[in-house]
Protein backbone atom coordinates (compact mmCIF):
# COMPACT_ATOMS: atom_id res chain seq x y z
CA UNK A 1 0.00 0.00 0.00
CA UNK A 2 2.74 2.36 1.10
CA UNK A 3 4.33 2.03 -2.62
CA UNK A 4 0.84 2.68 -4.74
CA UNK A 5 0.42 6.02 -2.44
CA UNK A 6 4.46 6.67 -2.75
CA UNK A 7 3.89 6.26 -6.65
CA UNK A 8 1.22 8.09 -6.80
CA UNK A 9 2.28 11.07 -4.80
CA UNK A 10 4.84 11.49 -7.39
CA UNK A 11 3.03 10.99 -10.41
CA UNK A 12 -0.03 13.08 -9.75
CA UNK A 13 2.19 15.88 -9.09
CA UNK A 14 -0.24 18.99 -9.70
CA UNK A 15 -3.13 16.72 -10.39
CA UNK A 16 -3.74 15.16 -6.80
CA UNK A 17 -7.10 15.46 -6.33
CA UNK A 18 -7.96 14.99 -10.41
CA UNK A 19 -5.38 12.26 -11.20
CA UNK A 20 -7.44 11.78 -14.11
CA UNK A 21 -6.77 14.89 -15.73
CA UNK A 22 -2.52 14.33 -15.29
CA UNK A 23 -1.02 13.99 -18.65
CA UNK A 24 1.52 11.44 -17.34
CA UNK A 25 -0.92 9.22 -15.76
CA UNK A 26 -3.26 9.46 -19.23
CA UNK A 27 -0.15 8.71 -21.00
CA UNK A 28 1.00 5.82 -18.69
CA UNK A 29 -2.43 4.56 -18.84
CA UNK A 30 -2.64 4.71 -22.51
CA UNK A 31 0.49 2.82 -23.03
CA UNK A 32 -0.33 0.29 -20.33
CA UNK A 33 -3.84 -0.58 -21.57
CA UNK A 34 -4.46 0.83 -25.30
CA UNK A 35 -6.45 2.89 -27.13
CA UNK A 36 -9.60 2.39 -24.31
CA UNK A 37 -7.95 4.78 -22.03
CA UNK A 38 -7.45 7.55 -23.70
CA UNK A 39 -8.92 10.50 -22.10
CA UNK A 40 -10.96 9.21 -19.00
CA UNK A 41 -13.08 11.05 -17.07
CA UNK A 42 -13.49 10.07 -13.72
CA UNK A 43 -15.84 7.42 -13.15
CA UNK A 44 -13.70 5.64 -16.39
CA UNK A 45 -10.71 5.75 -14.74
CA UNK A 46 -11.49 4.37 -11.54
CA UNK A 47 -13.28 1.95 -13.24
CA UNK A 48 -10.05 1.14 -15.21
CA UNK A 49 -7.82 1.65 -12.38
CA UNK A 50 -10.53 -0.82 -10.10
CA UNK A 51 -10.73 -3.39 -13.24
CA UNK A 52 -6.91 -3.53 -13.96
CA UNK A 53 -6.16 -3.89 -10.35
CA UNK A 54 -4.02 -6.81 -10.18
CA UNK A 55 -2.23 -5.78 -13.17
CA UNK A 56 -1.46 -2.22 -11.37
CA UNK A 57 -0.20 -4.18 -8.09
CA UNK A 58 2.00 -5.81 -10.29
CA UNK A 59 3.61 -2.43 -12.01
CA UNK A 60 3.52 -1.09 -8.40
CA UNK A 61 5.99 -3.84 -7.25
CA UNK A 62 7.76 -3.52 -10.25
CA UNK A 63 8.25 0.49 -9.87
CA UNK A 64 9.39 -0.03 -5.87
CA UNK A 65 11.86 -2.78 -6.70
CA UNK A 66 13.50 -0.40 -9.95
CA UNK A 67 13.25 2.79 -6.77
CA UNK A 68 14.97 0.85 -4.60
CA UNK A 69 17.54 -0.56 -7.13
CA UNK A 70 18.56 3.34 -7.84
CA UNK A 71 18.65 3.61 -4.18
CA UNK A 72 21.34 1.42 -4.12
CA UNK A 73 23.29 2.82 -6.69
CA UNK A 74 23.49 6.30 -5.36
């Protein structure tokens, strides 16, 4: 839990309470899922976000794991 709100924190810079409208989550979306995300309103992308769950759990882990790896390295 601690790395979805880390992530998100950082990607929803300027868009926190309207992560839909962040260009970098559309765009991240977009690429993750296709052409179906493109430019979701709200309910949409909770409903993608909610949907696509396990799949975003599985990014999230991913995401932490390359953080901490640059950790590391510095």
């Amino acid at each position: 839990m601690f790395h979805a709100l880390r992530y998100y924190w950082v990607a929803a810079s300027g868009y926190r309470l309207c992560p839909w409208k962040s260009p970098y989550l559309r765009w991240r979306l977009e690429t993750f899922l296709g052409p179906e995300a493109a430019n979701p309103g709200a309910g949409k992308f909770f409903g993608i976000c909610w949907r696509e769950r396990t799949r975003l759990r599985s990014f999230l882990a991913w995401a932490a794991e390359r953080e901490s790896a640059q950790r590391q390295r510095s």
